[in-house]
N, C-alpha and C. Protein backbone atom coordinates (compact mmCIF):
# COMPACT_ATOMS: atom_id res chain seq x y z
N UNK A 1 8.72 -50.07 191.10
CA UNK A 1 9.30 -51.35 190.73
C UNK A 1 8.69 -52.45 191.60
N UNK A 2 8.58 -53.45 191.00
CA UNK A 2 7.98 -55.08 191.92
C UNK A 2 9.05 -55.99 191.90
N UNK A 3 9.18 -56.74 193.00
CA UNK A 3 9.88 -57.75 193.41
C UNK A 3 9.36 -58.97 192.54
N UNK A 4 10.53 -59.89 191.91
CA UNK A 4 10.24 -60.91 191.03
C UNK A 4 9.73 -61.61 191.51
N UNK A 5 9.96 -62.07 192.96
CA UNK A 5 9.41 -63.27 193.88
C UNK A 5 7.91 -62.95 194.38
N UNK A 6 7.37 -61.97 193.73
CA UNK A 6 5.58 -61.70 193.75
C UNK A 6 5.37 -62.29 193.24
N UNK A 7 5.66 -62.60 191.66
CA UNK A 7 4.85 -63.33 190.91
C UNK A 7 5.05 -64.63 191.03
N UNK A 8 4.13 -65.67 191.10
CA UNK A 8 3.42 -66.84 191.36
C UNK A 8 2.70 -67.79 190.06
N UNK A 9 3.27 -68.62 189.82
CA UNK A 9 2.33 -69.82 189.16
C UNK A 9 0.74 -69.48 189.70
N UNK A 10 -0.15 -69.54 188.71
CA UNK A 10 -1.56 -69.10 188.23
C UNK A 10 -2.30 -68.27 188.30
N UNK A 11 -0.62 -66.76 188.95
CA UNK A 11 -2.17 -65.33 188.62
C UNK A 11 -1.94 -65.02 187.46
N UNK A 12 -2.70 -64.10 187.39
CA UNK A 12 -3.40 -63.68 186.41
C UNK A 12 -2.19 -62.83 185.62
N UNK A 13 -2.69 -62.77 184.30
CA UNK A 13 -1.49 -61.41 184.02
C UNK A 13 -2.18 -60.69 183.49
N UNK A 14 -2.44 -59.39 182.93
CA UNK A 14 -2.94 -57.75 182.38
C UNK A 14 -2.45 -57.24 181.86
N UNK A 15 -2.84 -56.69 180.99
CA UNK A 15 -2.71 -55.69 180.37
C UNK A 15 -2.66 -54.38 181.38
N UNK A 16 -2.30 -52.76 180.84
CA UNK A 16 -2.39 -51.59 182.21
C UNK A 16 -3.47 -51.14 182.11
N UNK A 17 -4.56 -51.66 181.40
CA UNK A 17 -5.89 -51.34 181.54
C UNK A 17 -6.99 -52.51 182.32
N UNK A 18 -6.40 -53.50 182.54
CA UNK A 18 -6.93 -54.82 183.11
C UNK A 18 -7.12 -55.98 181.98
N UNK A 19 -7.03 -56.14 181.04
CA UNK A 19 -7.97 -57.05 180.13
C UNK A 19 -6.79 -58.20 180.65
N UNK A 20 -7.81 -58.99 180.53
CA UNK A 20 -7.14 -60.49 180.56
C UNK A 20 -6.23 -60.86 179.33
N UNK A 21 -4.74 -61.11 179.42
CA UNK A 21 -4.05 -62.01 178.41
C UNK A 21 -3.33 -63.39 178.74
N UNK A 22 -3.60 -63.45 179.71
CA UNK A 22 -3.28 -65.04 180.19
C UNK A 22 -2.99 -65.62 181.59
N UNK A 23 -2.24 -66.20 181.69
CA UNK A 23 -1.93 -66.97 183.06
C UNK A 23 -0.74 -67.11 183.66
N UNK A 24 0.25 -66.99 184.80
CA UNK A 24 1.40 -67.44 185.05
C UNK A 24 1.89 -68.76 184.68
N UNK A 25 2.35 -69.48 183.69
CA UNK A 25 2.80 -70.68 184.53
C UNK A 25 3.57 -71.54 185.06
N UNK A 26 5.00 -70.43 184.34
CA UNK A 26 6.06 -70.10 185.86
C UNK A 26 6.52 -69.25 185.54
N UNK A 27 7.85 -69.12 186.60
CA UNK A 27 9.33 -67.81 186.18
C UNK A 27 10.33 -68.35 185.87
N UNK A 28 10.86 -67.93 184.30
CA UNK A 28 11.85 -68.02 183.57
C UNK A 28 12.47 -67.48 184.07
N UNK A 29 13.88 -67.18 184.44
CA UNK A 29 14.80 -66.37 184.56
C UNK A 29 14.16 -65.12 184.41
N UNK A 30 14.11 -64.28 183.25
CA UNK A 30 13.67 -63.00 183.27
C UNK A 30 12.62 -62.78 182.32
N UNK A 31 11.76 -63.64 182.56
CA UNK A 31 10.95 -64.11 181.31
C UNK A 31 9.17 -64.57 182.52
N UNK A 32 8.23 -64.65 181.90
CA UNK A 32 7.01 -65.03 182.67
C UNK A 32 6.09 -65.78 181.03
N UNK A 33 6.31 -67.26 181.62
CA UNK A 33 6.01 -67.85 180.87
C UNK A 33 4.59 -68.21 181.26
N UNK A 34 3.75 -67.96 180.24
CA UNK A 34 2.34 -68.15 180.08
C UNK A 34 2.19 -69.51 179.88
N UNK A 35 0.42 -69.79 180.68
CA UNK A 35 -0.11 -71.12 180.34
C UNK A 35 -0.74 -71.32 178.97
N UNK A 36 -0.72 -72.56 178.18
CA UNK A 36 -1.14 -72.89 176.76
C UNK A 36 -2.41 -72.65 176.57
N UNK A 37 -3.03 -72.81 177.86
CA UNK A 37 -5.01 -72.66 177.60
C UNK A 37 -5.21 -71.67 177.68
N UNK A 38 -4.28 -70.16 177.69
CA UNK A 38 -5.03 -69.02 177.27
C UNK A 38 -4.45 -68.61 176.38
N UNK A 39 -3.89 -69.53 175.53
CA UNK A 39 -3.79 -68.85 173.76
C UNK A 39 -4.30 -69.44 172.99
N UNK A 40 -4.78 -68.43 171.84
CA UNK A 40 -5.69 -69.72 170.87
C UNK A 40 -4.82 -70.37 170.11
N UNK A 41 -3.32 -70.53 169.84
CA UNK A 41 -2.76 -71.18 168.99
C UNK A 41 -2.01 -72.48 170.22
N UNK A 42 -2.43 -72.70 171.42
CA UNK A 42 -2.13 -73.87 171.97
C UNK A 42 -0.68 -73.80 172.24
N UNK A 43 -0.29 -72.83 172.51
CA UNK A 43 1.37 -72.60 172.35
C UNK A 43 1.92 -71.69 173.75
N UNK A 44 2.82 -71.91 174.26
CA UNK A 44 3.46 -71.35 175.51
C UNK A 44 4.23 -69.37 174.98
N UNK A 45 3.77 -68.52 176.08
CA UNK A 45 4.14 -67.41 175.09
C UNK A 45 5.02 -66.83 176.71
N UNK A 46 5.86 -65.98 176.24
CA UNK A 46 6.61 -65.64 176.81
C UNK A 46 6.69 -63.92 177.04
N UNK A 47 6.86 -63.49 178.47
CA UNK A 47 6.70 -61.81 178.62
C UNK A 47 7.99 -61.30 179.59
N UNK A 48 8.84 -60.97 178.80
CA UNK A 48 10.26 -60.33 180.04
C UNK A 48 9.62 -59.47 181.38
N UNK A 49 10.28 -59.85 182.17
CA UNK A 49 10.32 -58.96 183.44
C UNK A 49 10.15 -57.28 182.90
N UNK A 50 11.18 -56.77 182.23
CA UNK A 50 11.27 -55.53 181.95
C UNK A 50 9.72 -54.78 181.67
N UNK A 51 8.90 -55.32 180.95
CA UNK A 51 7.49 -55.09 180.61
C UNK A 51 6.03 -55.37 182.01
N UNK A 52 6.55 -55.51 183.27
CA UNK A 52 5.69 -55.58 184.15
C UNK A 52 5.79 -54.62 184.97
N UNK A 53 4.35 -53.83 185.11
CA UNK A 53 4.67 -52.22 185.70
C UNK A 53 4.81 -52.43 187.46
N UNK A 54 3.72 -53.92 187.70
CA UNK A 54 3.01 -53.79 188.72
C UNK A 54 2.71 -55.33 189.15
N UNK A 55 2.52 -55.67 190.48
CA UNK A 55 1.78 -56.98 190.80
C UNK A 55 1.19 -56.46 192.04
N UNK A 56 -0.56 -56.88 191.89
CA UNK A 56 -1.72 -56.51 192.72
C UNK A 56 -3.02 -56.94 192.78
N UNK A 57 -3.24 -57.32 193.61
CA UNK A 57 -4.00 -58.06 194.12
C UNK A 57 -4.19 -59.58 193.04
N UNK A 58 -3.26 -60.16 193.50
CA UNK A 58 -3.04 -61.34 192.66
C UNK A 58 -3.07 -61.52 191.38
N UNK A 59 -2.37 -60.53 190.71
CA UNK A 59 -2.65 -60.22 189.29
C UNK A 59 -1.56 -59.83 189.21
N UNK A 60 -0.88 -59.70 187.78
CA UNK A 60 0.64 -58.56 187.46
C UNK A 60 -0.15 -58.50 186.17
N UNK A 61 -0.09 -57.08 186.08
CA UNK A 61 -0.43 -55.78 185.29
C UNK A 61 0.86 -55.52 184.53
N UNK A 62 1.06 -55.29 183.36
CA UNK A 62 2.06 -54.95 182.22
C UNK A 62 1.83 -53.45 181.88
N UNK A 63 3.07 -53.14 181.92
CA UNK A 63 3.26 -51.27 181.52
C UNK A 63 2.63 -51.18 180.26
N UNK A 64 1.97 -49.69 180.11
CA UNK A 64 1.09 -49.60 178.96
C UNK A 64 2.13 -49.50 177.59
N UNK A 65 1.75 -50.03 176.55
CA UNK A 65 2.73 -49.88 175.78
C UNK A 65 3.07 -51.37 174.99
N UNK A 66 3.08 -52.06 176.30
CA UNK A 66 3.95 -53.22 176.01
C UNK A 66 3.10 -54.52 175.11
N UNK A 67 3.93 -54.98 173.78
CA UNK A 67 3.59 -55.77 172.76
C UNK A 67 3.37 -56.97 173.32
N UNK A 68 1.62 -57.28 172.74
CA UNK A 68 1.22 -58.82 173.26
C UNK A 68 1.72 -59.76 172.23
N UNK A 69 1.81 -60.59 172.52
CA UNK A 69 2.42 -61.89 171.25
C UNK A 69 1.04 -62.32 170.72
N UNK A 70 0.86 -62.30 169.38
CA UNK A 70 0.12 -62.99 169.01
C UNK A 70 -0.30 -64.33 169.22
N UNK A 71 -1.87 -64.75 169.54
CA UNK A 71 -2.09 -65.75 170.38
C UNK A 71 -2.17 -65.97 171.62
N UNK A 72 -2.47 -64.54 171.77
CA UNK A 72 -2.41 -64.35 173.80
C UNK A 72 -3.76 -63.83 173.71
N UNK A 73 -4.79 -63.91 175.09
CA UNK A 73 -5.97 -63.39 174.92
C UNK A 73 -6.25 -61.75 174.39
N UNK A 74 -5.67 -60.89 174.18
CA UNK A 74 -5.90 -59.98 174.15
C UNK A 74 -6.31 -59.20 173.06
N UNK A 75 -5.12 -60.47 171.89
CA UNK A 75 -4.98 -60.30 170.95
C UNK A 75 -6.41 -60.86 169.94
């Protein structure tokens, strides 16, 4: 388990294989709201706490499994 207060406005976020799907660009309550310039539909996307396996080396990594929103880089 990771402590909420790791994650930080502008790391990175992952997939559990590494690929880039976007950016911090803050903490919702229980929510990690992404920046607009890494989706192609220009739109703010949202990832619950529950779906983050890991935060490392300035990055938080998402448990494998877990559904990207359409319009996130990954996608």
């Amino acid at each position: 388990m990771f402590e909420k207060l790791r994650v930080k406005e502008h790391m990175e976020v992952a997939t559990s294989t590494g690929q880039h799907i976007g950016t911090v660009d803050e903490v919702k309550d229980d929510q990690i709201k992404l920046t607009r310039s890494d989706s192609s539909d220009g739109a703010h996307h949202y990832i619950a706490f529950d779906n983050v396996d890991k935060v490392a080396d300035n990055r938080v990594y998402l448990k494998q499994g877990t559904p990207i929103p359409m319009g996130v880089g990954a996608n």
